[in-house]
Protein backbone atom coordinates (compact mmCIF):
# COMPACT_ATOMS: atom_id res chain seq x y z
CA UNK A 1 16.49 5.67 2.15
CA UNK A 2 16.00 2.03 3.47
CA UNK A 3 14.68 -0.20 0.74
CA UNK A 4 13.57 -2.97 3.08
CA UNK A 5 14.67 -5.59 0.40
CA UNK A 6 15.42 -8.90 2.43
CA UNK A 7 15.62 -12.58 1.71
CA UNK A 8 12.98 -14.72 2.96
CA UNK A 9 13.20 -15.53 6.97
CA UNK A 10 11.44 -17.48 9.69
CA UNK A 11 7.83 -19.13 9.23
CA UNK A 12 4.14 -16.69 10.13
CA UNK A 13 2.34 -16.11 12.79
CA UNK A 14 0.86 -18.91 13.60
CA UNK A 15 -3.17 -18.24 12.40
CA UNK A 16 -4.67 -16.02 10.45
CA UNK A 17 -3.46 -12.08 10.95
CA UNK A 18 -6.05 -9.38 10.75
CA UNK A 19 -5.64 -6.65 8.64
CA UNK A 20 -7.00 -3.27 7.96
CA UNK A 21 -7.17 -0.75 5.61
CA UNK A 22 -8.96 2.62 5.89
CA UNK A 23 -10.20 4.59 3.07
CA UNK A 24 -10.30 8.24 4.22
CA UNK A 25 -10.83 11.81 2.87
CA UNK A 26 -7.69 14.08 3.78
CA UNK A 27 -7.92 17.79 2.72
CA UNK A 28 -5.35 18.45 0.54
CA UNK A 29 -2.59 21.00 2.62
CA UNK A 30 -3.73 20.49 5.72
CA UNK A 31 -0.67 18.76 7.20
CA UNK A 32 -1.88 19.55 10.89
CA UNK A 33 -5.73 17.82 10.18
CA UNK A 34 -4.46 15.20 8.55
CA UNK A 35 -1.43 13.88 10.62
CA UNK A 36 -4.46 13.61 13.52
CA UNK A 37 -6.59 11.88 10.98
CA UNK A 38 -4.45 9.40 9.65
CA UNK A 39 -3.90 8.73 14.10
CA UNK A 40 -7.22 8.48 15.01
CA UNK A 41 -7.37 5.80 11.98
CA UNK A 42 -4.93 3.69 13.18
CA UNK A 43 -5.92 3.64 16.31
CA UNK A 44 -9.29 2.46 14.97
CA UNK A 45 -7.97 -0.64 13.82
CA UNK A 46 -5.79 -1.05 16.57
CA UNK A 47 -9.23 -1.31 18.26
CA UNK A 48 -11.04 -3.24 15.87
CA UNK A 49 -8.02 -5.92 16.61
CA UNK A 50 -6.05 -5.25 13.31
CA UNK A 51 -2.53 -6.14 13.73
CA UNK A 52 -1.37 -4.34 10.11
CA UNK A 53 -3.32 -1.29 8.98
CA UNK A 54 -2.71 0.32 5.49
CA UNK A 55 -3.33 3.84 4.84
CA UNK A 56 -4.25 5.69 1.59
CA UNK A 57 -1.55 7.03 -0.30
CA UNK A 58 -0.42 10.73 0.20
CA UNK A 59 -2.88 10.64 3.35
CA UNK A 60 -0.32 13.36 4.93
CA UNK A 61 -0.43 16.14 2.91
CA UNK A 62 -3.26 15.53 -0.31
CA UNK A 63 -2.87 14.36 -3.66
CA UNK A 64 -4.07 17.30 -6.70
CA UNK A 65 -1.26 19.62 -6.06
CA UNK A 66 -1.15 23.01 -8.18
CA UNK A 67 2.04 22.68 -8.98
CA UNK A 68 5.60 21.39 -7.97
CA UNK A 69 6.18 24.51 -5.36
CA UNK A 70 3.28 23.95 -3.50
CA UNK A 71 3.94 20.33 -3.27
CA UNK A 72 7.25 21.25 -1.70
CA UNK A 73 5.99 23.36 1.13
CA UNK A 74 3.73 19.97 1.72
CA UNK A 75 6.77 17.21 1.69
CA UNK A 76 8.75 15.93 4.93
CA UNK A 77 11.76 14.05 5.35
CA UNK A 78 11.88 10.35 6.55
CA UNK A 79 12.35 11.83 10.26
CA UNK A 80 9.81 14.22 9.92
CA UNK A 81 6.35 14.57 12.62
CA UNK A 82 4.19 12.37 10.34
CA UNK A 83 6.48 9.12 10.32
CA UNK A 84 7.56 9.92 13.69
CA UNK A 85 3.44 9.84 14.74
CA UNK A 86 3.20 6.67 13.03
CA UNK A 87 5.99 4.55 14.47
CA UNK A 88 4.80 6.21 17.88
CA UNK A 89 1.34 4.19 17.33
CA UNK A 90 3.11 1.34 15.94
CA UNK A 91 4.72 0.46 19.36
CA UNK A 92 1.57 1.49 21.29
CA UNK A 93 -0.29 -0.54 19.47
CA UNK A 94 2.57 -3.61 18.04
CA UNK A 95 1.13 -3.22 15.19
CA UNK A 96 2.56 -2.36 11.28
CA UNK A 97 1.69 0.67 10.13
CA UNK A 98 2.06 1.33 5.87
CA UNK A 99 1.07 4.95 4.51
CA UNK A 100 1.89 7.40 2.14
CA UNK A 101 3.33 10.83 2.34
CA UNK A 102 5.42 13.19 0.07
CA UNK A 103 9.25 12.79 0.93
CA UNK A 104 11.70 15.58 0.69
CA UNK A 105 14.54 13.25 -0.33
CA UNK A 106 17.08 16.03 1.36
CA UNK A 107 18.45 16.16 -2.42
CA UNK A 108 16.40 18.57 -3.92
CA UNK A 109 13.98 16.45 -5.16
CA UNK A 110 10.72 14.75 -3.86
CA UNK A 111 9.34 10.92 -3.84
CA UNK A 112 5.65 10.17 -3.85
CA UNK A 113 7.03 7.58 -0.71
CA UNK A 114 4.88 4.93 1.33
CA UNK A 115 6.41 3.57 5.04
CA UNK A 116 6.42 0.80 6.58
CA UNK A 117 6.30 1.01 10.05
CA UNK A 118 6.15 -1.45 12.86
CA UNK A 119 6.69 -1.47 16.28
CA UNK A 120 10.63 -1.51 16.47
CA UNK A 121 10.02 1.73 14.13
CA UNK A 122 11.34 2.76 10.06
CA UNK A 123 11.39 -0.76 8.46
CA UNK A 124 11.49 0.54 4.84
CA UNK A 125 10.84 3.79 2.99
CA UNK A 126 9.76 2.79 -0.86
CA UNK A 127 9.75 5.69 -3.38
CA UNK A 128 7.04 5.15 -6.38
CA UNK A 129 8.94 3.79 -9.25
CA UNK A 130 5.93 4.80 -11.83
CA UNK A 131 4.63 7.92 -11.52
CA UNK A 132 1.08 8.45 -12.77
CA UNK A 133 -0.06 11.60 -15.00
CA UNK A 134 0.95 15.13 -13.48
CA UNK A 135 2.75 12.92 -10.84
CA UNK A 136 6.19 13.24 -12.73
CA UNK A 137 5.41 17.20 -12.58
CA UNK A 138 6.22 16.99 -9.09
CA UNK A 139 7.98 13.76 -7.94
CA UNK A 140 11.31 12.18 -9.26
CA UNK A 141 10.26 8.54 -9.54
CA UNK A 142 12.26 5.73 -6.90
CA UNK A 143 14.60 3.54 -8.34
CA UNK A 144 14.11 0.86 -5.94
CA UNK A 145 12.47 -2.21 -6.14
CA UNK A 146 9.51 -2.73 -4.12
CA UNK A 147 10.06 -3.39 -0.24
CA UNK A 148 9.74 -5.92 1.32
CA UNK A 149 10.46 -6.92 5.22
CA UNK A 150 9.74 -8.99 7.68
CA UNK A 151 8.00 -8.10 10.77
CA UNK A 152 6.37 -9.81 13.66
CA UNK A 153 3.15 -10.11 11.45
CA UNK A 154 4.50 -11.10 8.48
CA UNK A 155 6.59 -10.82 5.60
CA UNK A 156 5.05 -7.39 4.31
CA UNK A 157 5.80 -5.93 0.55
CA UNK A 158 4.73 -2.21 -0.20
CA UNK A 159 4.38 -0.63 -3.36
CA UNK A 160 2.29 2.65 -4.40
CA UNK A 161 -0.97 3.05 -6.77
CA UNK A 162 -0.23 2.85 -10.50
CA UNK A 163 2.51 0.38 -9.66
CA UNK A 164 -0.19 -2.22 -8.98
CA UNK A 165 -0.87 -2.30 -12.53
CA UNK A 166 2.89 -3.63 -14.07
CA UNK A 167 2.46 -7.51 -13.74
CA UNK A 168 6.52 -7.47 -13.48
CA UNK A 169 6.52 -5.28 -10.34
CA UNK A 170 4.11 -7.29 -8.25
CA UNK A 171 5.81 -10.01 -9.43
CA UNK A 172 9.29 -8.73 -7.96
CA UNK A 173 7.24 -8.68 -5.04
CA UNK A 174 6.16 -12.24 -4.88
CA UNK A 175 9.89 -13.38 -5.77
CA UNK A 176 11.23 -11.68 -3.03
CA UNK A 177 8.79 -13.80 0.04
CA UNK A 178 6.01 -11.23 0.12
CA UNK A 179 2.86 -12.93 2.10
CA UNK A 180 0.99 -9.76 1.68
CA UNK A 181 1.46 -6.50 -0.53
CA UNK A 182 0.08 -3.20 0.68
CA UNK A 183 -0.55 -0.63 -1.74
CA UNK A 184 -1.48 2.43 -1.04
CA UNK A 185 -3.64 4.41 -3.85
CA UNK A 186 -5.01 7.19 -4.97
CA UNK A 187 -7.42 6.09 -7.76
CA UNK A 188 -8.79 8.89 -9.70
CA UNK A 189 -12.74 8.12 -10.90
CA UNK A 190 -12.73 6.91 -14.34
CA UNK A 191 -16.10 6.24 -16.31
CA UNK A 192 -17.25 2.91 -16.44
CA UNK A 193 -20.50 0.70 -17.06
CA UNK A 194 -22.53 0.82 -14.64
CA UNK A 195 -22.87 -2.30 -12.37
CA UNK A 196 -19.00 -3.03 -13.59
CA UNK A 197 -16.41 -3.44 -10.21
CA UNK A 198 -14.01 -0.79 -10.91
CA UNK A 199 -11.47 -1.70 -12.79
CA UNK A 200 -8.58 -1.07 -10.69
CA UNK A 201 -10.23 -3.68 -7.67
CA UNK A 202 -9.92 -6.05 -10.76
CA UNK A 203 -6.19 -5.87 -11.39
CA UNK A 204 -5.53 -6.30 -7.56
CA UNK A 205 -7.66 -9.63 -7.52
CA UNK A 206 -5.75 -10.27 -10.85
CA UNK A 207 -2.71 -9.67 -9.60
CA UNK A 208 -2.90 -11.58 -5.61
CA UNK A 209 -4.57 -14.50 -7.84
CA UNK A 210 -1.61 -14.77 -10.00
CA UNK A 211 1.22 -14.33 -7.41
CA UNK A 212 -0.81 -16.37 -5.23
CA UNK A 213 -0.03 -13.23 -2.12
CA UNK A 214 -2.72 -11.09 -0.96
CA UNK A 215 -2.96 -7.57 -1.31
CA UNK A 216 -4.35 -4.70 0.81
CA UNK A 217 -4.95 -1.54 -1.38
CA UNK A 218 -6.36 1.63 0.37
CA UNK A 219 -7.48 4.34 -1.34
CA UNK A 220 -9.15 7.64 -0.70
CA UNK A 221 -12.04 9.39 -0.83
CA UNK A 222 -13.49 13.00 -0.72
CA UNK A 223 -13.40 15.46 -3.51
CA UNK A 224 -10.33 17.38 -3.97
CA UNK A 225 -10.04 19.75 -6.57
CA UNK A 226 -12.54 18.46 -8.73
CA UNK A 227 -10.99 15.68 -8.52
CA UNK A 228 -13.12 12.53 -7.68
CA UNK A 229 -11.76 9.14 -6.49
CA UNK A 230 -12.64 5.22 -7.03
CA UNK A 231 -12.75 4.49 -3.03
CA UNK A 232 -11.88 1.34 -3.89
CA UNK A 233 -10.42 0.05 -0.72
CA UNK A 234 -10.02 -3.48 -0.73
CA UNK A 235 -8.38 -7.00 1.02
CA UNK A 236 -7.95 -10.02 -1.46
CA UNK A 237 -6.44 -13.37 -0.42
CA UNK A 238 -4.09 -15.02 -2.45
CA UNK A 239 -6.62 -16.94 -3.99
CA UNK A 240 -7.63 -13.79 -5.92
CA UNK A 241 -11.36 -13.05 -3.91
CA UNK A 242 -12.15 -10.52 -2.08
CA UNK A 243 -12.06 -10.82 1.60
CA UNK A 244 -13.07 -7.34 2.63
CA UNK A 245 -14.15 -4.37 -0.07
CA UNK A 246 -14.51 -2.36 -1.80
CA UNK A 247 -17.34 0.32 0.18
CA UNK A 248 -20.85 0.73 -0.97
CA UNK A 249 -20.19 4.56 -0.78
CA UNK A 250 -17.61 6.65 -1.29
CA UNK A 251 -16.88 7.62 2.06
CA UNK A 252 -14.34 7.03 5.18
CA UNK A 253 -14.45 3.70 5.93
CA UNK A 254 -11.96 0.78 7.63
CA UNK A 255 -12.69 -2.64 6.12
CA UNK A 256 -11.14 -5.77 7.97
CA UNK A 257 -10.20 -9.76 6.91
CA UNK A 258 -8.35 -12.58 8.81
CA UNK A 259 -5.68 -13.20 6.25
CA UNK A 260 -4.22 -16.43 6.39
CA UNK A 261 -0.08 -15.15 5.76
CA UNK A 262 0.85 -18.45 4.93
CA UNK A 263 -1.43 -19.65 2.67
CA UNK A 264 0.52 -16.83 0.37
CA UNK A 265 3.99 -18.88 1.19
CA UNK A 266 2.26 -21.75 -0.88
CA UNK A 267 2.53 -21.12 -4.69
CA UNK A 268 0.97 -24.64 -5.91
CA UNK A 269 -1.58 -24.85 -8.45
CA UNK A 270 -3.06 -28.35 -8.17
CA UNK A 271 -0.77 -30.82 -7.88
CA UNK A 272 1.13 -30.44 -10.91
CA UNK A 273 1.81 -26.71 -11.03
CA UNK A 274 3.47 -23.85 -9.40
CA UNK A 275 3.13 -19.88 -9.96
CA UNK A 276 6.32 -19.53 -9.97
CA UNK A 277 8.31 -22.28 -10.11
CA UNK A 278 6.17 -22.95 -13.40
CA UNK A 279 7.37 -19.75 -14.94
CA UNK A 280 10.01 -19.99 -18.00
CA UNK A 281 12.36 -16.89 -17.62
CA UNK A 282 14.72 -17.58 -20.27
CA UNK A 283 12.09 -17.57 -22.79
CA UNK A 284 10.35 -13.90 -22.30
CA UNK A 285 13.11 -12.00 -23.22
CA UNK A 286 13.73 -9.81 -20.16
């Protein structure tokens, strides 16, 4: 597995980059219908000019598995057909690719993974460090920290879903050059008040306005096994707002922003403070 972990190199494009993410419904097993799904999508932003597109999470294969044995007959290896279609697109297009898919790791076990992709092919493979509910029925959870690499749009970082919501991996993120994070998510539908942003768009503005980086989260939509989903989709800046999302409905949708990359290179706070060179490590205790 590549982690994708580099030090900090060469400036941004010059100009805002667009970027896309787009919120679709796969059908759980369906590894045929949703390979051509998750390519017709990318070549949608492709066409609507995006020059980095992030996919949902799990968008190969489905999320509510029934148990560990079916999600095996669903995984792939790195060099399977679905990354293979991706980094295929990726050159057509020059254009970076990040998605989800379940990885057979070739050790027995399997990662709930997300790829990133771009047009010189595999950049980095990152395995979801914390799985979420029934998750850790099925996947072993990575060990890695989050990836992030450099590619000719930008210094990308990619984590998945519920490890959006631990301030001190986003933060690993930000420390390691990340202009913008791409998460892709599943988001199970919670309840909440009504009129209320869900909760989970919340953390992401939370957590690009804190690490001053924006962050692309795409989720899904579509019933699957009862199972309803947030479709949540969303671009925020590193200012914290929302450029682009989340959808009125919960449908298929792509949602695009001009991102300025290097406005997330610039951590200052006024002119007397920095969000991270203000931080105090020696005091927190780990």
């Amino acid at each position: 597995m590549t982690t994708g972990h580099e030090p900090p190199a060469g400036e941004p494009p010059a100009g805002p980059v667009r970027v896309a993410v787009h919120q679709l419904a796969p059908v759980i097993g369906d590894l045929d219908g949703n390979r051509a799904l998750a390519l017709a999508a990318i070549d949608a932003a492709a066409a609507a000019g995006a020059r980095i597109v992030v996919l949902p999470e799990l968008i190969a294969c489905g999320y509510v598995f029934r148990d560990a044995a079916e999600a095996r007959t669903l995984a792939e290896p790195v060099a399977g057909p679905t990354l293979a279609g991706w980094a295929e697109r990726a050159a057509a297009h020059e254009l970076v690719v990040v998605g989800g898919f379940a990885e057979d790791g070739g050790d027995g076990r399997l990662y709930n993974s997300a790829a990133v992709i771009d047009a010189s092919g595999i950049r980095a493979v990152y395995r979801k460090a914390h799985l979420w509910d029934r998750e850790s029925l099925v996947f072993t959870p990575g060990e890695e920290a989050p990836a992030v690499v450099d590619t000719p749009h930008g210094r990308i970082g990619a984590m998945v879903c519920y490890d959006l919501e631990f301030p001190e991996w986003v933060r690993l993120a930000a420390l390691a050059g990340a202009e913008l994070l791409c998460v892709p998510t599943n988001w199970p539908r919670e309840p909440r008040p009504d009129g209320e942003r869900p909760m989970e768009v919340l953390r992401t503005m939370v957590a690009a306005s804190t690490n001053r980086m924006a962050i692309a989260v795409c989720d899904r939509c579509g019933e699957e096994r009862g199972v309803t989903w947030v479709s949540g989709s969303a671009i925020a800046g590193p200012d914290g707002w929302l450029l682009a999302g989340p959808p009125d409905e919960a449908a298929p949708a792509l949602l695009t922003a001009d991102v300025d990359l290097a406005a997330s290179r610039d951590k200052a706070i006024g002119p007397r403070n920095d969000a991270l060179g203000d931080r105090r490590p020696a005091l927190y205790g780990w």
